[in-house]
Each structure stands twice: as C-alpha cells, then as structure tokens.
C-alpha atoms as a PDB file:
ATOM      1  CA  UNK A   1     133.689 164.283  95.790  1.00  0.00           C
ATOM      2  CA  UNK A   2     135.834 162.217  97.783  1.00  0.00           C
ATOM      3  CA  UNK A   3     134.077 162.840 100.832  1.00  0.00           C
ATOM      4  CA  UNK A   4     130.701 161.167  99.067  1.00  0.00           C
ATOM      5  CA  UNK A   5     132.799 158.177  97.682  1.00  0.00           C
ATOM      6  CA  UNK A   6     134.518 157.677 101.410  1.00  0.00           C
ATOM      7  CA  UNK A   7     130.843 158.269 102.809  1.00  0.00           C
ATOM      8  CA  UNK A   8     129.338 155.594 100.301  1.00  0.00           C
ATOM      9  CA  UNK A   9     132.318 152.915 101.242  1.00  0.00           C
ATOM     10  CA  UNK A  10     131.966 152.652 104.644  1.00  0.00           C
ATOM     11  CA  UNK A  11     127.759 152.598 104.073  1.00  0.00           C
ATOM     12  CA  UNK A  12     128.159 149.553 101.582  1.00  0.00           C
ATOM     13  CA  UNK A  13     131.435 148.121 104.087  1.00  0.00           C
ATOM     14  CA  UNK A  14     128.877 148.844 107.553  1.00  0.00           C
ATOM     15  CA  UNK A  15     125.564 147.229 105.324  1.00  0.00           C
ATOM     16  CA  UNK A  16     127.690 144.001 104.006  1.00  0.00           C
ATOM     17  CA  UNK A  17     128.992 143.406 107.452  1.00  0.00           C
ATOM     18  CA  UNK A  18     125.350 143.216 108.908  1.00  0.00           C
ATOM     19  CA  UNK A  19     123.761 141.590 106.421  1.00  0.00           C
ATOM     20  CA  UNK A  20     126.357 138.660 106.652  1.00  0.00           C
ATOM     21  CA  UNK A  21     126.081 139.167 110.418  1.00  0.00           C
ATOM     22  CA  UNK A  22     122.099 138.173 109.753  1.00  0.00           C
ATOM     23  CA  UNK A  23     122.922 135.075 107.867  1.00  0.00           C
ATOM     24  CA  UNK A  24     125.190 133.597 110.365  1.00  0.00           C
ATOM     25  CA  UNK A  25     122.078 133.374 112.725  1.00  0.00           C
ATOM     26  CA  UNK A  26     120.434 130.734 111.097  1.00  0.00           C
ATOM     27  CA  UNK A  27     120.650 127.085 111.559  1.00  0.00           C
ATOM     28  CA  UNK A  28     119.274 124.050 110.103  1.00  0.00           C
ATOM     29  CA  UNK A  29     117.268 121.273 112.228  1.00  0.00           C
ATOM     30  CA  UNK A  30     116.130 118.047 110.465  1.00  0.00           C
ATOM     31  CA  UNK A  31     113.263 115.873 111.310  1.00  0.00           C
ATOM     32  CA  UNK A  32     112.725 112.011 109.891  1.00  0.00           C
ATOM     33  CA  UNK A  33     109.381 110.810 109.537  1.00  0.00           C
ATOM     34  CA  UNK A  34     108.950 107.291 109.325  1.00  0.00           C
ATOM     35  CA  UNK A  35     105.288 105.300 108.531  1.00  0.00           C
ATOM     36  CA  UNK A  36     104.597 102.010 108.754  1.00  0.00           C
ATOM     37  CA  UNK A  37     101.278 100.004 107.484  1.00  0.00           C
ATOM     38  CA  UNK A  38      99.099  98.715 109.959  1.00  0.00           C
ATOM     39  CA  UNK A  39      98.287  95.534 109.592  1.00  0.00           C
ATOM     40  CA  UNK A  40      94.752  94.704 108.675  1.00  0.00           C
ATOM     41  CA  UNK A  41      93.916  98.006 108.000  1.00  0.00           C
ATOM     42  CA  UNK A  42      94.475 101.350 105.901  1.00  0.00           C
ATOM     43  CA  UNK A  43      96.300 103.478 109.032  1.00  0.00           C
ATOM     44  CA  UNK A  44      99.649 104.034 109.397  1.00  0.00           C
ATOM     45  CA  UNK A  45     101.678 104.249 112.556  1.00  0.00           C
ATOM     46  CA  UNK A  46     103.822 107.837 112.389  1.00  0.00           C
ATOM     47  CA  UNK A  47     107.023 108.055 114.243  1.00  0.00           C
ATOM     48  CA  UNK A  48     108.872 111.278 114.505  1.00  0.00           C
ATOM     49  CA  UNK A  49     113.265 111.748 114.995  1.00  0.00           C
ATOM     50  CA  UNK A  50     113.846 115.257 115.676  1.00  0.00           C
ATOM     51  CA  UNK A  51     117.421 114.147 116.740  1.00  0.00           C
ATOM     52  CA  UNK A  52     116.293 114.646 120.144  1.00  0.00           C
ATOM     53  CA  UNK A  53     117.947 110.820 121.188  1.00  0.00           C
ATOM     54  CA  UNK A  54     114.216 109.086 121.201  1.00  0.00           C
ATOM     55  CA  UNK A  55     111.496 109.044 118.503  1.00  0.00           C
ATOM     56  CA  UNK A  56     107.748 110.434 119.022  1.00  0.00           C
ATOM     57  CA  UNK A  57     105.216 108.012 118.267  1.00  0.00           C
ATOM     58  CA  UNK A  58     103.482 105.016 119.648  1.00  0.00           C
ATOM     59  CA  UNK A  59     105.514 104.625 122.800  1.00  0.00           C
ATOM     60  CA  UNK A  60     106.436 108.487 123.180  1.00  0.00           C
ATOM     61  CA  UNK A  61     103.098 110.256 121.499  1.00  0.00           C
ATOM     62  CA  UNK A  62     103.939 113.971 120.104  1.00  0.00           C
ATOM     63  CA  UNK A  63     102.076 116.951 121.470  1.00  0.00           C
ATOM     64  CA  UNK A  64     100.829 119.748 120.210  1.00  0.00           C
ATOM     65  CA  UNK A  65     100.833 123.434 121.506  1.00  0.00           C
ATOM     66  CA  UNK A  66      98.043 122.248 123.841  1.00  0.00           C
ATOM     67  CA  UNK A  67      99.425 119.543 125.994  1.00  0.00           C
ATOM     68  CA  UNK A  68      96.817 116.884 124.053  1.00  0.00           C
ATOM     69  CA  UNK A  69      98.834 113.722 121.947  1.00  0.00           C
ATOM     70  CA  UNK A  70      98.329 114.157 118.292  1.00  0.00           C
ATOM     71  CA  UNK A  71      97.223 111.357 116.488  1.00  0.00           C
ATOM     72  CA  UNK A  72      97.671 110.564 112.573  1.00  0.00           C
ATOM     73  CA  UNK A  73      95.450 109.093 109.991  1.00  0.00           C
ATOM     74  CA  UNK A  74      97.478 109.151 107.233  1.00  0.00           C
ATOM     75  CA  UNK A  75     100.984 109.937 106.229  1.00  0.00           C
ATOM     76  CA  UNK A  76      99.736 113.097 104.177  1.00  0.00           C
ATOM     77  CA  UNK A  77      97.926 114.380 107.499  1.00  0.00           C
ATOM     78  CA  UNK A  78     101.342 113.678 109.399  1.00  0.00           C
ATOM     79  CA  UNK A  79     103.396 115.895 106.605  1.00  0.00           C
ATOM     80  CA  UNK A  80     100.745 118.588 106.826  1.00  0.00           C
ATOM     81  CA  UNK A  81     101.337 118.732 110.259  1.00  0.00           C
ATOM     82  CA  UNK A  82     105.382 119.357 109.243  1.00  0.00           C
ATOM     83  CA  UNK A  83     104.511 121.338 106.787  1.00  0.00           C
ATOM     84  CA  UNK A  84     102.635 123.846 109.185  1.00  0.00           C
ATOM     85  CA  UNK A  85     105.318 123.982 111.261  1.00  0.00           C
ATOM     86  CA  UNK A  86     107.656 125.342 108.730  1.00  0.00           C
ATOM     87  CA  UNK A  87     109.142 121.950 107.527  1.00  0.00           C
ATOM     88  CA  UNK A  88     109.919 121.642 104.107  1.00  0.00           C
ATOM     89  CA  UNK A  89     110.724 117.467 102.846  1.00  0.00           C
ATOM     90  CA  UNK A  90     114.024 116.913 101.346  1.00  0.00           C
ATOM     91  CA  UNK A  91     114.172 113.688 100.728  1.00  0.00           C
ATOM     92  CA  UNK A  92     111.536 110.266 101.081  1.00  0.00           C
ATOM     93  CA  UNK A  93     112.813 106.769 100.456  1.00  0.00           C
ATOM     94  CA  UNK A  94     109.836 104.706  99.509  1.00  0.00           C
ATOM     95  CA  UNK A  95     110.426 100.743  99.116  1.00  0.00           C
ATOM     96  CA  UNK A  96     108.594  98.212  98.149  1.00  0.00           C
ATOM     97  CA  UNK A  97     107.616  97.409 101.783  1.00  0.00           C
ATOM     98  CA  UNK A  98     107.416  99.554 104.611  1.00  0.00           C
ATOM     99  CA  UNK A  99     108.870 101.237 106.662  1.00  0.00           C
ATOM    100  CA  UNK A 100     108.510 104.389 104.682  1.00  0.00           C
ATOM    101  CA  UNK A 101     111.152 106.922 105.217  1.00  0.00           C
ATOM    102  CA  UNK A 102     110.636 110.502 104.826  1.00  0.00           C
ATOM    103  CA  UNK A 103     113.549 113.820 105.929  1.00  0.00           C
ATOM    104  CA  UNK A 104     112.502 117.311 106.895  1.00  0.00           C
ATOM    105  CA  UNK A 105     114.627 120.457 107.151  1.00  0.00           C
ATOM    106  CA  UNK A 106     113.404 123.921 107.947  1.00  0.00           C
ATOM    107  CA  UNK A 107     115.621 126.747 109.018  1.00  0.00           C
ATOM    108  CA  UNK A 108     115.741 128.285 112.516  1.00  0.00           C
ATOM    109  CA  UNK A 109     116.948 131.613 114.296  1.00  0.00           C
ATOM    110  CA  UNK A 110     119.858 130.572 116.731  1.00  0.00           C
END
C-alpha cells in the first residue's frame, strides 16, 4: 500500500511539474488598431501597431501570407482580419471624433 501511494505522488508531483512547465511557454503580444474617417467619404484609413517600432498602414501597407498589400473597407473588415488571425479585442476607445482606437491580445507559443 505504500508502494501505490509513493507510486501515485511522484505521478501527480512529475504531471504538475509539466503541466506548469506548458504554461510558462506562452506569451502575450498586443496589437492597436487605429481608424480614422476619410474625409468626403464612408472609408476609413486602418493603421496597425504590433509594437514592432512603426505602424502598418498608409505609408507602410500590411501584407498578407501572399506578398500582396491588404486593403480595408471598413473597420469591421479590418477586425475580421484580427480576428482570423487569432486576435481577440480587449479594449476600443471610441470618441466623439476620430481617431478611433481599438487593442488586440492573442496568446503565442514562445
């Protein structure tokens, strides 16, 4: 009997170590989107801050998987494309005047 309760420690001791060994792994990355209005029209201009030092939009387009620059219609399309990607939005700050503020986070393996 105390063989099977010394056997069953060290399983639970050896399974809690990896399992916290698993959570260490992950890390969080944040993203701000930020929209403003065009004028004179119902488009938006989408800029991306993936904390990279420079922003993805009009002067530095994003790309997707296949080298081509990915254009926005709308803020919903430019969330979609977040959301896709594994983003989840934490927090928006809408005024009453653009800019238009909104924060990502997803998780990532180190």
């Amino acid at each position: 009997m105390k063989k099977l309760c010394f056997i069953s420690f060290l399983l639970i001791a050896a399974f809690t170590r990896l399992h916290a060994q698993a959570d260490t792994t992950k890390l969080e990355e944040y993203c701000e989107l930020t929209t403003t209005k065009r004028s004179f029209s119902n488009k938006v201009n989408v800029e991306f801050d993936f904390g990279e030092g420079k922003k993805f939009g009009k002067d530095n387009p994003l790309k997707d998987e296949t080298g081509k620059v990915k254009n926005f219609d709308n803020v919903v399309d430019a969330m979609n494309y977040l959301g896709a990607r594994g983003w989840k939005l934490v927090t928006a700050s809408l005024g009453v005047a653009s800019p238009y503020y909104y924060i990502f986070r997803r998780e990532v393996l180190k």
